[in-house]
Protein backbone atom coordinates (compact mmCIF):
# COMPACT_ATOMS: atom_id res chain seq x y z
CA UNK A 1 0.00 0.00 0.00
CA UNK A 2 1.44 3.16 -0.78
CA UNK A 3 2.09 6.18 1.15
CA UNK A 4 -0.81 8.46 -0.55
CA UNK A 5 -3.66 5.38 0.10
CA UNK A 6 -2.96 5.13 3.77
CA UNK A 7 -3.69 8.73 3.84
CA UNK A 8 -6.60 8.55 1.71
CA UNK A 9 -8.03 5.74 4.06
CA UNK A 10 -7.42 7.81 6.77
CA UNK A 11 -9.49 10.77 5.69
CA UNK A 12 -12.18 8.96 5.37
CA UNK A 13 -12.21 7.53 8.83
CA UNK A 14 -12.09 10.86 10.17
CA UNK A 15 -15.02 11.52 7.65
CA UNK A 16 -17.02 8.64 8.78
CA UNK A 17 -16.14 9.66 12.90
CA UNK A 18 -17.84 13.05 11.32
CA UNK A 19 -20.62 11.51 10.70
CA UNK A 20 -21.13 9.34 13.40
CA UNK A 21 -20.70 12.05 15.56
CA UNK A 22 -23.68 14.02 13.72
CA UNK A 23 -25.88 11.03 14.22
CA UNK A 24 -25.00 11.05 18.03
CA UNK A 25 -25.86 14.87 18.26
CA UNK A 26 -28.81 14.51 16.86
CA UNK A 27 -30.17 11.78 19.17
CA UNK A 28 -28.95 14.35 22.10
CA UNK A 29 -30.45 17.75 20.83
CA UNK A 30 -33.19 19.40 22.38
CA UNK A 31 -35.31 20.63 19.35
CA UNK A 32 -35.55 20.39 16.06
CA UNK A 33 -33.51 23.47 14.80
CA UNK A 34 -30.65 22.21 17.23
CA UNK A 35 -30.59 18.46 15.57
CA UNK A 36 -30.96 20.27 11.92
CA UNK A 37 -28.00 22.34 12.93
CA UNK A 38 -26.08 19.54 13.96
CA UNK A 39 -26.59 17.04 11.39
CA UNK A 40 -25.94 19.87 8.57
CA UNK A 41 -22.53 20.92 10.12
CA UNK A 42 -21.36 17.23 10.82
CA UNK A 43 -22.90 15.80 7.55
CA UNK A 44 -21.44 18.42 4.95
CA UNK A 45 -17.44 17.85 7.04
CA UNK A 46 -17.97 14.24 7.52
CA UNK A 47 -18.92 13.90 3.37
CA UNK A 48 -16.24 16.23 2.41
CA UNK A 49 -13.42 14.43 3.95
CA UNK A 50 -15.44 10.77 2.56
CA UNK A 51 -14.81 11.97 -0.32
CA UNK A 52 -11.74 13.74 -0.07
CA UNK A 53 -10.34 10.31 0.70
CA UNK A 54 -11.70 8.72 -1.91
CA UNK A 55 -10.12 10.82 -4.01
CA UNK A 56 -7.24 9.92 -2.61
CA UNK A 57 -7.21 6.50 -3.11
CA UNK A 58 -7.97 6.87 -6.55
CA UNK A 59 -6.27 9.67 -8.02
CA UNK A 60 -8.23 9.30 -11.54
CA UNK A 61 -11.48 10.21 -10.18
CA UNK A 62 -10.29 13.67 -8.93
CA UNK A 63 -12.13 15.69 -10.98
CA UNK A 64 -15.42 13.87 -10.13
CA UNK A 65 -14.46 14.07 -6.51
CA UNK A 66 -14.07 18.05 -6.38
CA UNK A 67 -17.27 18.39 -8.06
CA UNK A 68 -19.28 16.20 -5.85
CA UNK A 69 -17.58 17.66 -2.66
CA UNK A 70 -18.28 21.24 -4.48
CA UNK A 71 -21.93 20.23 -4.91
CA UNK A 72 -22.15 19.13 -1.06
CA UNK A 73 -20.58 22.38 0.13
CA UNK A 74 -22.93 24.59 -1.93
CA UNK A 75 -26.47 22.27 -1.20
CA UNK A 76 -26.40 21.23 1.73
CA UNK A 77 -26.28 24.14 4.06
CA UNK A 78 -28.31 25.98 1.43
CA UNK A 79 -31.14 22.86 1.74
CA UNK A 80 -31.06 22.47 5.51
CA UNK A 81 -31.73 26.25 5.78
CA UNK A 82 -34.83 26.66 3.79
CA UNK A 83 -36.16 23.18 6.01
CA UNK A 84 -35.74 25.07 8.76
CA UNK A 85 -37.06 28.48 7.80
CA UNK A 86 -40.36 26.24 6.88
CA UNK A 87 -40.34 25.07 10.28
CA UNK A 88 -40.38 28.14 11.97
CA UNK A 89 -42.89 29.54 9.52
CA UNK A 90 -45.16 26.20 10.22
CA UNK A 91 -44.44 26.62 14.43
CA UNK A 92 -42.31 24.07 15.32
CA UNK A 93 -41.93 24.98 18.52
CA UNK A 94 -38.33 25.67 20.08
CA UNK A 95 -36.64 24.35 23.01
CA UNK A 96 -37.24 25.86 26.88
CA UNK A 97 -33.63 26.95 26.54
CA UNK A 98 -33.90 29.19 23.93
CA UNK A 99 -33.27 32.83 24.61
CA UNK A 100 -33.47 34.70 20.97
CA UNK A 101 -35.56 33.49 18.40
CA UNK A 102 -33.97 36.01 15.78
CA UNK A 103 -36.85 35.41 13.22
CA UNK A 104 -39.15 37.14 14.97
CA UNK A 105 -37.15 39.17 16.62
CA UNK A 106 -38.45 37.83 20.17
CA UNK A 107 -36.27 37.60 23.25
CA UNK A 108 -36.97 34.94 25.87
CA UNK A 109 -35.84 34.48 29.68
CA UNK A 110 -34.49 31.71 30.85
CA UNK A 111 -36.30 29.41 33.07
CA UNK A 112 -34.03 29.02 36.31
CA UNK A 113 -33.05 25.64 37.34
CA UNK A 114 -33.65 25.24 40.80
């Protein structure tokens, strides 16, 4: 195995941790704008470097790679943001925890613990 395959294998582990790590977060997130956030941030890094490394262990499909990781990094931040502008527009409600809801423009207090 050469030098540039180990690499490429590595990447996507770490890609792959990425996304595992989404999936975890979004079993542990109080609402749903929290588990969209978290799933778009983890999901768009944990594809990129998937792919990255994939590119990496085969060197002839590096154009195809850039354009697919190109394509994640412009859609998928883009598409999670619209499902969660219909969300708040269809009053999904938000968390206790929440103090600014900056579509509305509505401030909250927080809810001591006691």
């Amino acid at each position: 195995m050469e030098i540039i395959e180990i690499i490429g294998a590595f990447t996507t582990l770490i890609g792959s941790i990425f996304i595992l790590l989404g999936s975890v977060g979004m079993v542990r997130m109080p609402d749903f704008y929290n588990r969209i956030q978290t799933g778009t941030k983890a999901s768009t890094l944990g594809t990129m470097l998937s792919l990255l490394g994939i590119g990496l262990i085969h060197l002839d499909w590096g154009g195809k790679i850039v354009v697919l990781i190109l394509f994640v990094l412009m859609t998928n931040p883009v598409s999670s943001h619209v499902i969660a502008r219909a969300a708040h527009f269809t009053k999904i409600s938000l968390t206790g925890k929440t103090v600014v809801d900056k579509l509305t423009k509505k401030k909250f207090k927080l809810k001591k613990d006691n």
